[in-house]
Protein backbone atom coordinates (compact mmCIF):
# COMPACT_ATOMS: atom_id res chain seq x y z
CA UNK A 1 0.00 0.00 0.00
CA UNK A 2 1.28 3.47 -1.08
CA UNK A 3 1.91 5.82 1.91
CA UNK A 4 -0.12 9.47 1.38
CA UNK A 5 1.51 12.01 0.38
CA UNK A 6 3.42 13.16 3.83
CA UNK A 7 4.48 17.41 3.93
CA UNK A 8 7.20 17.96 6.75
CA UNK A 9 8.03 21.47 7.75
CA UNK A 10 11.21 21.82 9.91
CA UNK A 11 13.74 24.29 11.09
CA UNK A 12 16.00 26.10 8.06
CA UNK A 13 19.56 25.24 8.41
CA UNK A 14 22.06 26.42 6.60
CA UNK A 15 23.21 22.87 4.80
CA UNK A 16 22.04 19.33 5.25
CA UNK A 17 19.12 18.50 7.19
CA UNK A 18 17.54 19.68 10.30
CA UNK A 19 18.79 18.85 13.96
CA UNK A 20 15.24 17.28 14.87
CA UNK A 21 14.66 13.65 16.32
CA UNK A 22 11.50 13.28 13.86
CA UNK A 23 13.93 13.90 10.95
CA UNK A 24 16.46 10.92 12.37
CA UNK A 25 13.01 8.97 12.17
CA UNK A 26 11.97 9.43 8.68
CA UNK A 27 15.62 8.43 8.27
CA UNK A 28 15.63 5.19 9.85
CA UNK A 29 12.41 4.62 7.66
CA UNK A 30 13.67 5.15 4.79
CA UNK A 31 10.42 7.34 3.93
CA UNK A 32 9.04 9.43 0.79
CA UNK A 33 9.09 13.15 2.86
CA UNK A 34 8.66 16.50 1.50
CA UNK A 35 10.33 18.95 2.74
CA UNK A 36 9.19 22.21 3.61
CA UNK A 37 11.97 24.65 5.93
CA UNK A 38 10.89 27.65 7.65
CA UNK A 39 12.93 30.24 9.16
CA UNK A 40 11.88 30.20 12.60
CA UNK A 41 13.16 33.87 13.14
CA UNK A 42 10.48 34.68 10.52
CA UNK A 43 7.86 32.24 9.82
CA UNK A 44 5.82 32.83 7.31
CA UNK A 45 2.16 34.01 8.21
CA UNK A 46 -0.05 31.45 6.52
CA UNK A 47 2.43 28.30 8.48
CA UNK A 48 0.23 29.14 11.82
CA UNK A 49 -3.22 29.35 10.03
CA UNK A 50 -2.68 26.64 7.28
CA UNK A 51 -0.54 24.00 9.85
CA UNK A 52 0.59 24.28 13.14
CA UNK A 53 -1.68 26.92 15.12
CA UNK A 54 1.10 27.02 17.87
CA UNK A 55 3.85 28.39 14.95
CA UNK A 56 6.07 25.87 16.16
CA UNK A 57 8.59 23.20 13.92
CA UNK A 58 8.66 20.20 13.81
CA UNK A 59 5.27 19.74 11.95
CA UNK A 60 3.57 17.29 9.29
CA UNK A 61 0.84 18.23 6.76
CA UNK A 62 -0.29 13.78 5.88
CA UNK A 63 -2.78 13.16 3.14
CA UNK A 64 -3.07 15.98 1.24
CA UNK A 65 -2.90 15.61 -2.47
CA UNK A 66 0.79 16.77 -4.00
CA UNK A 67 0.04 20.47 -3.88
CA UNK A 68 1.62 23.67 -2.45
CA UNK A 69 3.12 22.75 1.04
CA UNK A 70 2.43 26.72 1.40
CA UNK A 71 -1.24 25.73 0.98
CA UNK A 72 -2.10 22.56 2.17
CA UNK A 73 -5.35 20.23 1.82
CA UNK A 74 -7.79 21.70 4.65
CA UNK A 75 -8.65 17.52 4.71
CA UNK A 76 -5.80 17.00 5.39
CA UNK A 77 -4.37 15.50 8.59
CA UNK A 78 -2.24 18.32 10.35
CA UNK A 79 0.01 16.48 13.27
CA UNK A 80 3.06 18.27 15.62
CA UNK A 81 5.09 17.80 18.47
CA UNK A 82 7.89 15.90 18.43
CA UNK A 83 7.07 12.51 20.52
CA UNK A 84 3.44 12.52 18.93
CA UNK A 85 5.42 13.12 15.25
CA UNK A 86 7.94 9.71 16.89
CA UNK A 87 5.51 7.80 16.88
CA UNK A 88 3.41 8.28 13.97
CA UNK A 89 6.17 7.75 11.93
CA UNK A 90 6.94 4.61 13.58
CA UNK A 91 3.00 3.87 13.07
CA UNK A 92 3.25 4.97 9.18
CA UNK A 93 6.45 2.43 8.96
CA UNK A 94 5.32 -0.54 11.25
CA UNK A 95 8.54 -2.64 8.91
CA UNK A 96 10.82 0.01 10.48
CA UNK A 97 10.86 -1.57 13.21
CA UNK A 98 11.63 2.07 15.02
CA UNK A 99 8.33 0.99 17.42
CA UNK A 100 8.67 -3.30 18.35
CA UNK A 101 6.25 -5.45 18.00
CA UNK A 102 6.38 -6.81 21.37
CA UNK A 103 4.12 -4.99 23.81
CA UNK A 104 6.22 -5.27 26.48
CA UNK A 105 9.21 -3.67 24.24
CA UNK A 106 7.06 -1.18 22.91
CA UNK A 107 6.57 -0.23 26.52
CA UNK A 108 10.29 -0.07 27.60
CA UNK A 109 10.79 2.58 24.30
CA UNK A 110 7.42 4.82 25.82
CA UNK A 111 8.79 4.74 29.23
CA UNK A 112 12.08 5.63 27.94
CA UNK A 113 10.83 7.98 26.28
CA UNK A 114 9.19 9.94 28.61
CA UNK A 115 11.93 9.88 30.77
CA UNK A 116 13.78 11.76 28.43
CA UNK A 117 10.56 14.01 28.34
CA UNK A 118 10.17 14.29 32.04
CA UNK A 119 13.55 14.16 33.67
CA UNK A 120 16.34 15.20 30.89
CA UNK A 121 15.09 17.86 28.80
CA UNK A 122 14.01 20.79 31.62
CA UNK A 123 17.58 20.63 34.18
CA UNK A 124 19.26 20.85 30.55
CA UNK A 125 17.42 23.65 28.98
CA UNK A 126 17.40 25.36 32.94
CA UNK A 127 21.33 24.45 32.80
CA UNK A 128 22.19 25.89 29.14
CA UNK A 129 19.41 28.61 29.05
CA UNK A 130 19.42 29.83 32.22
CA UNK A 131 22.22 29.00 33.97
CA UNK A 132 21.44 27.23 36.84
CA UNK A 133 23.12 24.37 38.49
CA UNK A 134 24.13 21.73 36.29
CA UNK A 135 23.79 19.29 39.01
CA UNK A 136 20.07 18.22 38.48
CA UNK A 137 20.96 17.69 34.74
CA UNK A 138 24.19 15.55 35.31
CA UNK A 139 21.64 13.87 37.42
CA UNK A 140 19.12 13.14 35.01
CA UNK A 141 21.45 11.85 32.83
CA UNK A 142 22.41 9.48 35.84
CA UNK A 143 19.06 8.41 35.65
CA UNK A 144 18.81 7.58 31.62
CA UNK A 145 22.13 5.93 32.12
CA UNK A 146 20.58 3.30 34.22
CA UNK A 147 17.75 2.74 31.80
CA UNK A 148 20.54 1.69 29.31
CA UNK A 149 20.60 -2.11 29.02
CA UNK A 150 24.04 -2.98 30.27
CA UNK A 151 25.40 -4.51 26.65
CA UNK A 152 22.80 -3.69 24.29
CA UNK A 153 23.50 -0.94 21.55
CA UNK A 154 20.56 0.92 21.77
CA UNK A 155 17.84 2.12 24.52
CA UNK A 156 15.98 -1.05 24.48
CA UNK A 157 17.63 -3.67 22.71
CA UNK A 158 20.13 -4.33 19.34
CA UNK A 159 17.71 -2.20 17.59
CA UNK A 160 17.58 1.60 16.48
CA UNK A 161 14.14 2.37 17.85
CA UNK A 162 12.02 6.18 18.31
CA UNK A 163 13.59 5.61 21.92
CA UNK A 164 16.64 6.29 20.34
CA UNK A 165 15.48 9.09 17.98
CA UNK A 166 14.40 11.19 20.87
CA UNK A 167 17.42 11.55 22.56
CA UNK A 168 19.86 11.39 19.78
CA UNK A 169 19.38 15.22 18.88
CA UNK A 170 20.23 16.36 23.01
CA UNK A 171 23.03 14.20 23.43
CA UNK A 172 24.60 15.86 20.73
CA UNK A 173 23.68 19.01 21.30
CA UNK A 174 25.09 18.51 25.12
CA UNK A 175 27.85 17.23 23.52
CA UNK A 176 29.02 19.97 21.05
CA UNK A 177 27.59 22.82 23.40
CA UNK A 178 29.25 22.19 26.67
CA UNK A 179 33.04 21.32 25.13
CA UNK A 180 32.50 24.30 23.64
CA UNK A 181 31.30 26.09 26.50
CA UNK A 182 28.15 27.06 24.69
CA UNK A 183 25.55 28.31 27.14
CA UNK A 184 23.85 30.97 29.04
CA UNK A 185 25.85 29.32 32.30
CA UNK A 186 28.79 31.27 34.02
CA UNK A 187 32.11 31.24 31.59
CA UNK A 188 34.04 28.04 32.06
CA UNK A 189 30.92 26.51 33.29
CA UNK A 190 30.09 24.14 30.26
CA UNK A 191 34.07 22.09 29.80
CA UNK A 192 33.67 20.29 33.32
CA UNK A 193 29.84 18.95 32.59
CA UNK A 194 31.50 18.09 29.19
CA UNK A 195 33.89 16.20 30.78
CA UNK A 196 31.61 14.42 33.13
CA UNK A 197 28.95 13.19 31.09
CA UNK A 198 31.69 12.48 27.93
CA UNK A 199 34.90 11.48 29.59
CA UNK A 200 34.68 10.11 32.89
CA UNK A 201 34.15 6.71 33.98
CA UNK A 202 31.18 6.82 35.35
CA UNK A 203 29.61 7.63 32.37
CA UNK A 204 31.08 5.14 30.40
CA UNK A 205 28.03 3.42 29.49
CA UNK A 206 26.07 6.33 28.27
CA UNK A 207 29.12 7.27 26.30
CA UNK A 208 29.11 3.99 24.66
CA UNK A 209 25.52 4.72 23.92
CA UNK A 210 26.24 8.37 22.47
CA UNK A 211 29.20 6.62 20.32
CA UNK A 212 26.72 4.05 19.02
CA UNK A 213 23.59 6.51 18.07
CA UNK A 214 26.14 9.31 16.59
CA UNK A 215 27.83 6.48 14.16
CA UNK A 216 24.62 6.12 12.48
CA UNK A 217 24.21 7.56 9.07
CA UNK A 218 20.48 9.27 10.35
CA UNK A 219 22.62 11.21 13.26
CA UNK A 220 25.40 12.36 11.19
CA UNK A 221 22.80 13.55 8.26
CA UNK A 222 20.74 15.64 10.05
CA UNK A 223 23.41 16.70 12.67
CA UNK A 224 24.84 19.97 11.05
CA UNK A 225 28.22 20.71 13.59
CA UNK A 226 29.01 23.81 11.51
CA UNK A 227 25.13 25.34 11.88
CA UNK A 228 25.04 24.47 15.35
CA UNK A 229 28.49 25.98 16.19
CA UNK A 230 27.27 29.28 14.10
CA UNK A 231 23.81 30.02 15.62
CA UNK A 232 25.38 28.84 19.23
CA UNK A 233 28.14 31.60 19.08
CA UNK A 234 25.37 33.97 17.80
CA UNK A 235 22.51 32.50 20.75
CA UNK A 236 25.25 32.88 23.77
CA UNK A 237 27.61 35.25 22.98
CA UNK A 238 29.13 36.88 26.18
CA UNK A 239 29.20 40.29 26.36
């Protein structure tokens, strides 16, 4: 069966593909996307009216005739946020095998999932954004670290899964930002998390993890270093 026509709008970078765990999903599936980028520093007006109320990227446009992504089927289905967009994918592409079969695995990637949601993303945007401790972060990461199985490649198993997709994108933005001392954190402040989460031994494990996600052709596609590194220097300059 032929998949519908499937619009994605995402972030503009300036080469290669967007930085965005739905992106490392369509990826994985090997799937039939259009494209659509929009500038978020100045989205067009009709992107609000005619897709995503909330203005925000990442967002699909799915089952609207091939037409003008700037003016989309109003029958058509109009889907965003990123874990909801995770999963749908995963749905559209049940052969992925980016969701398992199993119930009980398909559990394990949900709760995994929503620890990432729950516990990982706010200490790192409070960390990196507004400069509190890094402590709770480093702890969260603790926390993911454990969820790891202890010799499997991935968050749940051998297999690349939306588990995997979710996190990808903030590991290596945690990565690149705080050797770099990107951040909205005290000067100096970013190198020792770096060095914690990335070099020491007691996050060996996650690091393992990190080396085994970033290796994958889906990471390193939509993973653009250079765009990061430009808008992060632009985002946190010191003054």
């Amino acid at each position: 069966m032929t998949t519908p026509d499937i619009i994605f709008y995402t972030a503009k970078v300036r080469h290669g593909l967007p930085v965005c765990s739905a992106e490392i999903a369509f990826q994985e599936a090997k799937a039939d996307v259009t494209r659509y980028w929009i500038d978020v520093a100045n989205k067009p007006e009709w992107f609000a009216a005619r897709v995503n109320p909330v203005g925000q990227v990442p967002a699909l446009v799915y089952g609207s005739p091939k037409s003008d992504p700037e003016n989309p089927s109003p029958g058509s289905a109009k889907i965003a946020e990123s874990v909801v967009l995770l999963e749908f994918v995963a749905d559209l592409y049940p052969d992925s095998g980016l969701l398992p079969k199993d119930p009980v695995e398909r559990a394990r990637v949900r709760f995994f999932i929503d620890a990432v949601s729950t516990k990982v993303f706010p200490p790192f945007f409070a960390f990196l954004y507004r400069g509190e401790s890094p402590d709770a972060f480093i702890a969260a990461a603790a926390e993911i670290q454990e969820l790891l199985p202890p010799t499997a490649q991935f968050a749940v198993g051998d297999h690349f899964t939306i588990a995997d997709a979710a996190l990808a994108p903030f590991l290596g933005r945690s990565e690149l930002y705080f050797r770099n001392d990107f951040g909205r954190y005290g000067e100096g402040a970013g190198p020792p998390v770096y060095e914690e989460l990335f070099r020491s031994e007691r996050f060996e494990r996650l690091q393992k993890y990190f080396a085994n996600i970033s290796s994958r052709e889906s990471f390193k596609n939509s993973f653009d270093t250079e765009y990061l590194i430009a808008r992060a220097k632009t985002r946190f300059a010191r003054h």
